[in-house]
Protein backbone atom coordinates (compact mmCIF):
# COMPACT_ATOMS: atom_id res chain seq x y z
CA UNK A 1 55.41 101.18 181.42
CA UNK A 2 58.02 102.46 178.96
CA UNK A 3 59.69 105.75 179.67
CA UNK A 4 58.74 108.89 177.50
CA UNK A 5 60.80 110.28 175.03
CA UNK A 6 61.97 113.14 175.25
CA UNK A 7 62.32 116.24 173.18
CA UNK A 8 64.73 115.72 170.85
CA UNK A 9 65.92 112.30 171.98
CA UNK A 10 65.88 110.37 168.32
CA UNK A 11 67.22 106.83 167.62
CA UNK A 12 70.38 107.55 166.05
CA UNK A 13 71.96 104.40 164.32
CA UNK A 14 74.99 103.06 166.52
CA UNK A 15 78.51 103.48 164.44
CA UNK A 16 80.40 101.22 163.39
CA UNK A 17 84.03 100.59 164.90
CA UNK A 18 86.67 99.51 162.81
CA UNK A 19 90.17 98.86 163.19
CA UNK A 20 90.20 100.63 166.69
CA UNK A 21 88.31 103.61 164.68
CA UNK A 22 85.03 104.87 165.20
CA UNK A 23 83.14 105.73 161.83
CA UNK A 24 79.65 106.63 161.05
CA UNK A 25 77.57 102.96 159.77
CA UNK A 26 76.36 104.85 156.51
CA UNK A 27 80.21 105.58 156.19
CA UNK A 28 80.66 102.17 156.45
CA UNK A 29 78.16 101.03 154.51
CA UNK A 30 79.07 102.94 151.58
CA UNK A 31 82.76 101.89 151.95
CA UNK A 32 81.88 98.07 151.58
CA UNK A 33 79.29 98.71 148.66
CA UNK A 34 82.11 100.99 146.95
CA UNK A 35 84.94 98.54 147.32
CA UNK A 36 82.66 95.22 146.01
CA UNK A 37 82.08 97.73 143.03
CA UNK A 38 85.89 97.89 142.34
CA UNK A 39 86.61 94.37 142.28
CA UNK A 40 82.94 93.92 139.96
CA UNK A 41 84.74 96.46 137.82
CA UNK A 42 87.89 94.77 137.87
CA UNK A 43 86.58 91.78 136.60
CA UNK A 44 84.75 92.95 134.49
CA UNK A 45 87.54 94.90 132.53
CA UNK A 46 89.93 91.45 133.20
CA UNK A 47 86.99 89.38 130.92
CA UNK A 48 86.61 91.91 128.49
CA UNK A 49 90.12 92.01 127.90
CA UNK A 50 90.49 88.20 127.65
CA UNK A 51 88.03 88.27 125.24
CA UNK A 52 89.43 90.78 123.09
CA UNK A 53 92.70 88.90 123.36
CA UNK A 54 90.86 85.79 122.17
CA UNK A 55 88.65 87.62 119.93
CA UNK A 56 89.54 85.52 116.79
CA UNK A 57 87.70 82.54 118.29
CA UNK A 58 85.40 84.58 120.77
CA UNK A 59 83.85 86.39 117.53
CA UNK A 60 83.04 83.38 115.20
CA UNK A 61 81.34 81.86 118.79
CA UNK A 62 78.98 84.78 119.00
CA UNK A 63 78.45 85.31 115.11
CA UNK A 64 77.23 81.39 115.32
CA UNK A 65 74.76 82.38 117.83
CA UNK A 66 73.61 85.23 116.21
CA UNK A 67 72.53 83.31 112.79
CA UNK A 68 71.64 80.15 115.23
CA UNK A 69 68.22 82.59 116.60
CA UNK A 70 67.78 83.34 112.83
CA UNK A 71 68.01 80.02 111.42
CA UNK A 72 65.97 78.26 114.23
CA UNK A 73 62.56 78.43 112.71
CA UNK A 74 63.82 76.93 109.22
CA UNK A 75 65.43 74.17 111.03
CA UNK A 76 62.37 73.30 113.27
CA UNK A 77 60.54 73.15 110.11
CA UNK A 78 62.85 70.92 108.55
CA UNK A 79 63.14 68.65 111.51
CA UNK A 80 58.78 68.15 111.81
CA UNK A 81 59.08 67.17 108.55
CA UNK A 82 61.67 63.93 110.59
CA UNK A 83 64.86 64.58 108.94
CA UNK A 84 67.65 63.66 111.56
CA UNK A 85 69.77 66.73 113.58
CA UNK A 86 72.92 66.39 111.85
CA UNK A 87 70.59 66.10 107.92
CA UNK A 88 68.89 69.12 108.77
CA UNK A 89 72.23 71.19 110.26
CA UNK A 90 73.82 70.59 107.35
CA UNK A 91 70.93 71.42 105.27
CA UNK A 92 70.21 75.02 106.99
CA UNK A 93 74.37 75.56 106.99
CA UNK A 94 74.66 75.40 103.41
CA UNK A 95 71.50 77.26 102.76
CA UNK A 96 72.80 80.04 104.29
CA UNK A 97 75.78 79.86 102.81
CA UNK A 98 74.79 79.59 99.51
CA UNK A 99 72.75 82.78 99.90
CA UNK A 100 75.68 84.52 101.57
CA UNK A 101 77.55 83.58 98.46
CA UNK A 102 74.95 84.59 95.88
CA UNK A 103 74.47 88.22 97.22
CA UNK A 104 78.33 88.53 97.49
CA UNK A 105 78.93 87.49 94.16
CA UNK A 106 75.69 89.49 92.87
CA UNK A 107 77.13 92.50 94.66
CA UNK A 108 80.57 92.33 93.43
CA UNK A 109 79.82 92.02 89.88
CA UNK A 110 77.62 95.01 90.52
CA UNK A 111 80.58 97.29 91.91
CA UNK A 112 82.87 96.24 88.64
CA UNK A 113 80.42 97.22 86.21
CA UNK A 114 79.62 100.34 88.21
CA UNK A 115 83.52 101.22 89.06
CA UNK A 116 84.52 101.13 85.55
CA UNK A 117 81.49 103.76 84.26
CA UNK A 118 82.36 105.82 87.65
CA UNK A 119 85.91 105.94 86.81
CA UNK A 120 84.68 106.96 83.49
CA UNK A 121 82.75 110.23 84.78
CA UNK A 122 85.20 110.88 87.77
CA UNK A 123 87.15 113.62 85.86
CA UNK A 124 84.35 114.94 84.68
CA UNK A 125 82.16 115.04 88.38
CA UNK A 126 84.85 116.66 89.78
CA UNK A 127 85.41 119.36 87.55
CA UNK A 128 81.54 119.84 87.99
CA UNK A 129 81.69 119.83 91.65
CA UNK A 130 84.54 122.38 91.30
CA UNK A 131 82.64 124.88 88.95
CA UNK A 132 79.22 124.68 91.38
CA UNK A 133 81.84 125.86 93.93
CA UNK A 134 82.62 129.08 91.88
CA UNK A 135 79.24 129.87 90.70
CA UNK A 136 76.93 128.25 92.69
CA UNK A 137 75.62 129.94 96.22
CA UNK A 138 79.11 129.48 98.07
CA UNK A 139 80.43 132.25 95.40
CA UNK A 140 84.26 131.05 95.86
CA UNK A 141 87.15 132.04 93.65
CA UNK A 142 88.30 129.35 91.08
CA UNK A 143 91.95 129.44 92.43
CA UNK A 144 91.04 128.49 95.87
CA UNK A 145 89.36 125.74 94.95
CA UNK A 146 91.99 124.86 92.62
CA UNK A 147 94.31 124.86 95.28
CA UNK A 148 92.55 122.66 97.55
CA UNK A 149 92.18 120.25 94.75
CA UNK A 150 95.90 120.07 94.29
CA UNK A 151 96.52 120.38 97.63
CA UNK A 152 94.25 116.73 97.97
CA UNK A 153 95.91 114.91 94.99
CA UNK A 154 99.96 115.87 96.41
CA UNK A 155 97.87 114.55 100.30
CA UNK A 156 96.89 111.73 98.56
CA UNK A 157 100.51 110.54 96.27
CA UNK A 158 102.21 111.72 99.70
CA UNK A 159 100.48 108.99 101.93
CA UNK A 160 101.20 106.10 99.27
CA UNK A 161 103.13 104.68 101.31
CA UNK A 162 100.85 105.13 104.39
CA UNK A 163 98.08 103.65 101.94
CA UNK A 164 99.84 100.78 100.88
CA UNK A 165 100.97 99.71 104.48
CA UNK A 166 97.24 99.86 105.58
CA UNK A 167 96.42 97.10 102.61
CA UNK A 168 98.82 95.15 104.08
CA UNK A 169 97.50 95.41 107.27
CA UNK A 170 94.22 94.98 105.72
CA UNK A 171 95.49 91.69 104.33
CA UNK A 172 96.56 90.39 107.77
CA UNK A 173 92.89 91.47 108.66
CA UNK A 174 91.17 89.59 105.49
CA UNK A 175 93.42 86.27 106.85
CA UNK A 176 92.10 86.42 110.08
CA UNK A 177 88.39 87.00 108.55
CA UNK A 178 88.19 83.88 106.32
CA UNK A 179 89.35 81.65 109.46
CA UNK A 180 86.89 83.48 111.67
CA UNK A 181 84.42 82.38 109.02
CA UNK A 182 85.54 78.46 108.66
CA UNK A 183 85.30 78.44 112.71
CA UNK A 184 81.91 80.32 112.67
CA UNK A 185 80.85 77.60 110.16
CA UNK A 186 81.85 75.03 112.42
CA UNK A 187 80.26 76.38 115.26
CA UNK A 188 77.45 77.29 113.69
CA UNK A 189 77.05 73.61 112.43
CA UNK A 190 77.29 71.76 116.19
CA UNK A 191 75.07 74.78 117.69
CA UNK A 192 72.12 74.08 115.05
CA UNK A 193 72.83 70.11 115.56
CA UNK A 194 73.08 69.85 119.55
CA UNK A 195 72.31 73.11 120.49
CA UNK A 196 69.86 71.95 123.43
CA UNK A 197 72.49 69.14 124.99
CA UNK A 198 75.23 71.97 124.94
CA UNK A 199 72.79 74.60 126.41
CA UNK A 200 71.81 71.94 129.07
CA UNK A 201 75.74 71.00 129.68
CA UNK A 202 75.98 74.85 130.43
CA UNK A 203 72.79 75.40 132.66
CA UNK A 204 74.26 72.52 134.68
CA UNK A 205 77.09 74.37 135.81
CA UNK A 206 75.37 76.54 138.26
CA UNK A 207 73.88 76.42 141.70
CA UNK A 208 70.80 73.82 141.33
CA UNK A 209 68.84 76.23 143.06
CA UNK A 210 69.82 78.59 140.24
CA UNK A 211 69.75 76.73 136.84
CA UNK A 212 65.83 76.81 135.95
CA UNK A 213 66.10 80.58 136.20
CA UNK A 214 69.39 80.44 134.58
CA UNK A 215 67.71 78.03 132.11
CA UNK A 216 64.74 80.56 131.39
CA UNK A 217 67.09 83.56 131.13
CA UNK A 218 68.62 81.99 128.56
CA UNK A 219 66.04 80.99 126.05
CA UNK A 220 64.89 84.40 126.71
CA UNK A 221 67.40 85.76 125.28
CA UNK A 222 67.71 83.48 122.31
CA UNK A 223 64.57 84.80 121.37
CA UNK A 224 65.49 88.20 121.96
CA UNK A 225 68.49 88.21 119.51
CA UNK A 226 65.99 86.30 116.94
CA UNK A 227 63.68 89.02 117.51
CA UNK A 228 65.99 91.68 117.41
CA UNK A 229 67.68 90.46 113.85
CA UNK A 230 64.84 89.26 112.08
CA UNK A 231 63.30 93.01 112.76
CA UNK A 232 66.37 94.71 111.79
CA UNK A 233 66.88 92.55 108.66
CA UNK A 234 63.06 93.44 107.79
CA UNK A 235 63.76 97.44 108.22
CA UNK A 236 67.36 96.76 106.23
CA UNK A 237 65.90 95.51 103.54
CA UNK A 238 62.86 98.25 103.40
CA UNK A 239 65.28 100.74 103.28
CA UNK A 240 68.56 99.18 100.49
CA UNK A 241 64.76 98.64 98.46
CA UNK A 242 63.84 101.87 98.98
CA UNK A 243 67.26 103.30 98.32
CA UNK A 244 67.80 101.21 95.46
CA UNK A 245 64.90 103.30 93.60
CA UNK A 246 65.95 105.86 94.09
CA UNK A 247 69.31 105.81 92.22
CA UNK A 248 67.63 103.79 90.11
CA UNK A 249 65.26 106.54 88.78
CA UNK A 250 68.84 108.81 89.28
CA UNK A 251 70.66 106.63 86.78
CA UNK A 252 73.27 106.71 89.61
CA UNK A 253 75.92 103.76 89.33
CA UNK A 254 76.94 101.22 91.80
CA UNK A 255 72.81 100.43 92.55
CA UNK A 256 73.58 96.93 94.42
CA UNK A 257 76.53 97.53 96.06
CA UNK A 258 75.11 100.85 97.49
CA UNK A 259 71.66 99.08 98.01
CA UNK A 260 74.00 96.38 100.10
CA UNK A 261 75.54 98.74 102.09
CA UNK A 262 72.48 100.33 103.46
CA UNK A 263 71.27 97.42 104.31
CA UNK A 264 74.42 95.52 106.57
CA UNK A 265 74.51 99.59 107.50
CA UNK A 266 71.40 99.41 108.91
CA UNK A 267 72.93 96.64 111.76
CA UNK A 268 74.77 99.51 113.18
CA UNK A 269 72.14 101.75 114.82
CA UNK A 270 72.31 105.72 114.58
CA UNK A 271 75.26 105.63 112.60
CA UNK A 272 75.49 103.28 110.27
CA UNK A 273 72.55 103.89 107.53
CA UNK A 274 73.68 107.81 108.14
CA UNK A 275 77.53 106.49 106.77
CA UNK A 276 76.42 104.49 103.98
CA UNK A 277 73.85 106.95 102.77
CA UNK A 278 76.54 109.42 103.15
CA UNK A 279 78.65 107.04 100.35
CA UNK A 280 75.32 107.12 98.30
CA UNK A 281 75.58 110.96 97.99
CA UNK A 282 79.11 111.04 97.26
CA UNK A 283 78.49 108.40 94.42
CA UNK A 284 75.63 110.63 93.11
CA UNK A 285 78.47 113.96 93.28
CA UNK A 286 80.92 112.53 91.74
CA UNK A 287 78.67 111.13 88.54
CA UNK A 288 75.80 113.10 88.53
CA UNK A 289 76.69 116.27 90.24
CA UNK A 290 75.59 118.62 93.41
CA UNK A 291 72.03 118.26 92.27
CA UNK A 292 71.40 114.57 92.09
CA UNK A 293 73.67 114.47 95.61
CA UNK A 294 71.18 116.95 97.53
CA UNK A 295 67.89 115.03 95.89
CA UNK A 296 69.93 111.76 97.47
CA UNK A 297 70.27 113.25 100.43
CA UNK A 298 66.88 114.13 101.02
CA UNK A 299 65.37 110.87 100.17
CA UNK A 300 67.75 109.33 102.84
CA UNK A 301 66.33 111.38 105.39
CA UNK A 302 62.76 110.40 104.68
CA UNK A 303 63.38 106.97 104.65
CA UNK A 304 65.13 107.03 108.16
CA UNK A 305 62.36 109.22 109.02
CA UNK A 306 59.83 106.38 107.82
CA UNK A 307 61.93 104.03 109.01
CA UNK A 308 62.37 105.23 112.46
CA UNK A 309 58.69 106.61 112.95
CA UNK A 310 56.94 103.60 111.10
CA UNK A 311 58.69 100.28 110.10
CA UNK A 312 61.01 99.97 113.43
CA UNK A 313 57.92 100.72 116.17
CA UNK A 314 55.51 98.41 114.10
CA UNK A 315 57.92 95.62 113.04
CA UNK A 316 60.27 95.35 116.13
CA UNK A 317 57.66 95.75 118.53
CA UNK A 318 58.50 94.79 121.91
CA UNK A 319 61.02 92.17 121.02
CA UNK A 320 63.58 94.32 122.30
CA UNK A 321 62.41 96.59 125.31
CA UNK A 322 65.65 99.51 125.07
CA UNK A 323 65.16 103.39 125.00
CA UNK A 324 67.01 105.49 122.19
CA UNK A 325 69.16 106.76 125.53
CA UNK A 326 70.28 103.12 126.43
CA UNK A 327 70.97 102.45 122.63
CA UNK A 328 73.16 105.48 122.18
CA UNK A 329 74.99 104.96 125.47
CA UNK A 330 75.26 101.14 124.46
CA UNK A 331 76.47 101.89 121.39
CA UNK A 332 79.19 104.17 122.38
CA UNK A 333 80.85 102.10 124.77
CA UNK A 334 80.59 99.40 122.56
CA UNK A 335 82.43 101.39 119.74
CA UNK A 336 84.81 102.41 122.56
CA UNK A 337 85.55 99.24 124.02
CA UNK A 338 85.96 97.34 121.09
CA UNK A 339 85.64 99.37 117.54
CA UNK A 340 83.43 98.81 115.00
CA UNK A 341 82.36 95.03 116.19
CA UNK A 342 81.54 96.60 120.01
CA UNK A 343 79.25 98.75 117.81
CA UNK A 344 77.51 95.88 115.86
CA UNK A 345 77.28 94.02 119.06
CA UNK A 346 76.65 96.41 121.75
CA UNK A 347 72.95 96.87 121.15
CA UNK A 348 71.68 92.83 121.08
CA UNK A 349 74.39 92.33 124.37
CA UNK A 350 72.39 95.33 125.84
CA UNK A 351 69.05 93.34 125.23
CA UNK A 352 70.17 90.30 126.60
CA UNK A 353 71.58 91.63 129.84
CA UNK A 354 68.16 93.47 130.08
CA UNK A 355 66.30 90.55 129.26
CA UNK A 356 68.40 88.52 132.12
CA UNK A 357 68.51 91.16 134.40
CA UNK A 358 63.86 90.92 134.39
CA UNK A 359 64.14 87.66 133.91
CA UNK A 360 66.21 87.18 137.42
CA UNK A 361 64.21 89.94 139.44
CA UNK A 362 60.71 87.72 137.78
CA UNK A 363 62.12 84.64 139.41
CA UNK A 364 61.08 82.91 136.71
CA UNK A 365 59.65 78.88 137.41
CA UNK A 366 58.43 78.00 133.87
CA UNK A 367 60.12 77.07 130.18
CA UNK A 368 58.36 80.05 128.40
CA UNK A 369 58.40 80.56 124.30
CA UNK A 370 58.22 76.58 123.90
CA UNK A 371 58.35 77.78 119.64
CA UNK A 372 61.32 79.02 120.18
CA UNK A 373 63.29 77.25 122.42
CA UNK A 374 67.33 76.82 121.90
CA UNK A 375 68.52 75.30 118.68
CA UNK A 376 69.19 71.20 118.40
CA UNK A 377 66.01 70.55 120.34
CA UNK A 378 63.03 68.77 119.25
């Protein structure tokens, strides 16, 4: 017969003695969680680090991947049709490449013609822009704005210097971009080729207990990225289109390179199709005047509006599960951990550690998306 309890008498959870001290368990508890956290953080800040340290070959790695998930589906289709792997690598590599090329050289070409007739008007916008100042709504006198004109062009002959050492440094930059881009070829290459045997090389490496959800994870993600790119590229080019006709019907110059801008802007979320249709308006100032800027910037705003409301829910889907919240907050600490590229990268590294993170808590037992699976298969 077990005693009664009495009034008050609870189970209270024994403490925990450590180090000849006695110290609540929850105290204790929280003490181990909290100093696991601190080496987790640790290490995490000593890899990020080493991989900003080794970013020149670390970046062409994960720009490989990134056009790998996109180029997948043209290379299964090539290889059905029983063209060998390294044939059909090769083929999709220079594909690409040759489209790269095309749009840079279509772009460039673009930005000559239209430099030379903005140049042309540049005098002339400005003086524009200066007179709306004086008798347009702002009512301003015409020698403060005067001032702050000249005050801008002695800023601007001041910082030559500053100017000129940033090209240089934009040089060592450039340099470090074109052999980025030979290694990202390479990679690239090798990933389409034998992407499954080095996937399977990797998934190896773990625990066996571990490696089919490892394995799963994985290809999961793949698709994710695929997803995620092929959506944005879709919205991208809705929008430079879009854009495009507008400053076509505006007679504004520089129509491709703007219309190229909004689109590789449109890989940066939040901020980068507001930056580059910020360039747009200050293209339509400078040539056209305050008028054809405001009508500029109020067709930007309803395509992101369309954009945002009707292309990204519809073609995205729910390829890539992520709340506005977790994309801002993504995309910040990308930009602060590693600059613009932690921006361009932070929101598909968000998806795949969401997309590993469920597929881990599934405990996943089966090779899903067998139409997608890694590259180099099949």
């Amino acid at each position: 017969m077990s005693e009664p309890i009495s009034a008050g008498s609870e189970k209270r959870r024994p403490a925990v003695v450590t180090n000849g001290v006695r110290v609540p368990r929850s105290l204790a508890t929280s003490a181990a969680y909290s100093w696991r956290f601190l080496v987790v953080v640790a290490a995490a800040y000593i890899v990020l680090r080493g991989l900003v340290l080794l970013r020149i070959v670390v970046l062409p790695v994960i720009i490989a991947v990134l056009f790998a998930s996109v180029l997948v589906r043209p290379l299964r289709a090539l290889r059905r049709r029983g063209l060998g792997r390294g044939l059909t690598a090769a083929m999709v590599v220079l594909l690409a490449l040759l489209i790269m090329v095309t749009v840079i050289a279509v772009v460039s070409r673009s930005v000559v013609n239209g430099f030379d007739e903005l140049t042309g008007n540049l005098d002339q916008g400005l003086r524009e822009v200066q007179d709306w100042f004086v008798t347009g709504p702002l009512g301003l006198e015409r020698a403060q704005v005067e001032d702050f004109a000249n005050q801008v062009r002695t800023g601007a002959a001041d910082n030559r210097a500053v100017i000129l050492s940033g090209l240089a440094k934009g040089a060592h930059v450039a340099a470090e971009v074109v052999a980025g881009l030979f290694l990202s070829l390479f990679v690239l290459f090798f990933m389409l080729k034998d992407g499954d045997r080095i996937w399977a090389a990797i998934v190896r490496l773990f625990p066996p207990d571990r490696q089919e959800a490892v394995d799963v994870a994985g290809q999961r993600s793949f698709v994710t990225i695929g997803s995620y790119l092929r959506g944005v590229s879709i919205t991208a080019l809705v929008d430079a289109v879009l854009i495009a006709i507008v400053l076509l019907v505006l007679d504004i110059p520089l129509v491709l390179a703007l219309a190229a801008l909004t689109f590789f802007g449109a890989f940066i979320p939040l901020i980068g199709a507001t930056l580059a249709g910020a360039v747009a308006a200050l293209v339509a100032l400078v040539d056209e005047g305050p008028v054809a800027a405001l009508i500029v910037v109020g067709a930007i705003i309803a395509i992101q509006q369309i954009e945002g409301h009707v292309l990204a829910p519809i073609v995205l889907g729910r390829a890539v599960e992520l709340h506005p919240l977790a994309v801002a907050l993504s995309l910040a600490a990308g930009a602060v951990i590693a600059g613009i590229t932690g921006a361009l990268l932070a929101v598909p590294a968000t998806a795949v550690v969401t997309t590993c993170i469920r597929t881990f808590g599934e405990h996943a037992t089966s090779r899903p998306y067998e139409d997608d699976v890694l590259v180099g298969s099949g």
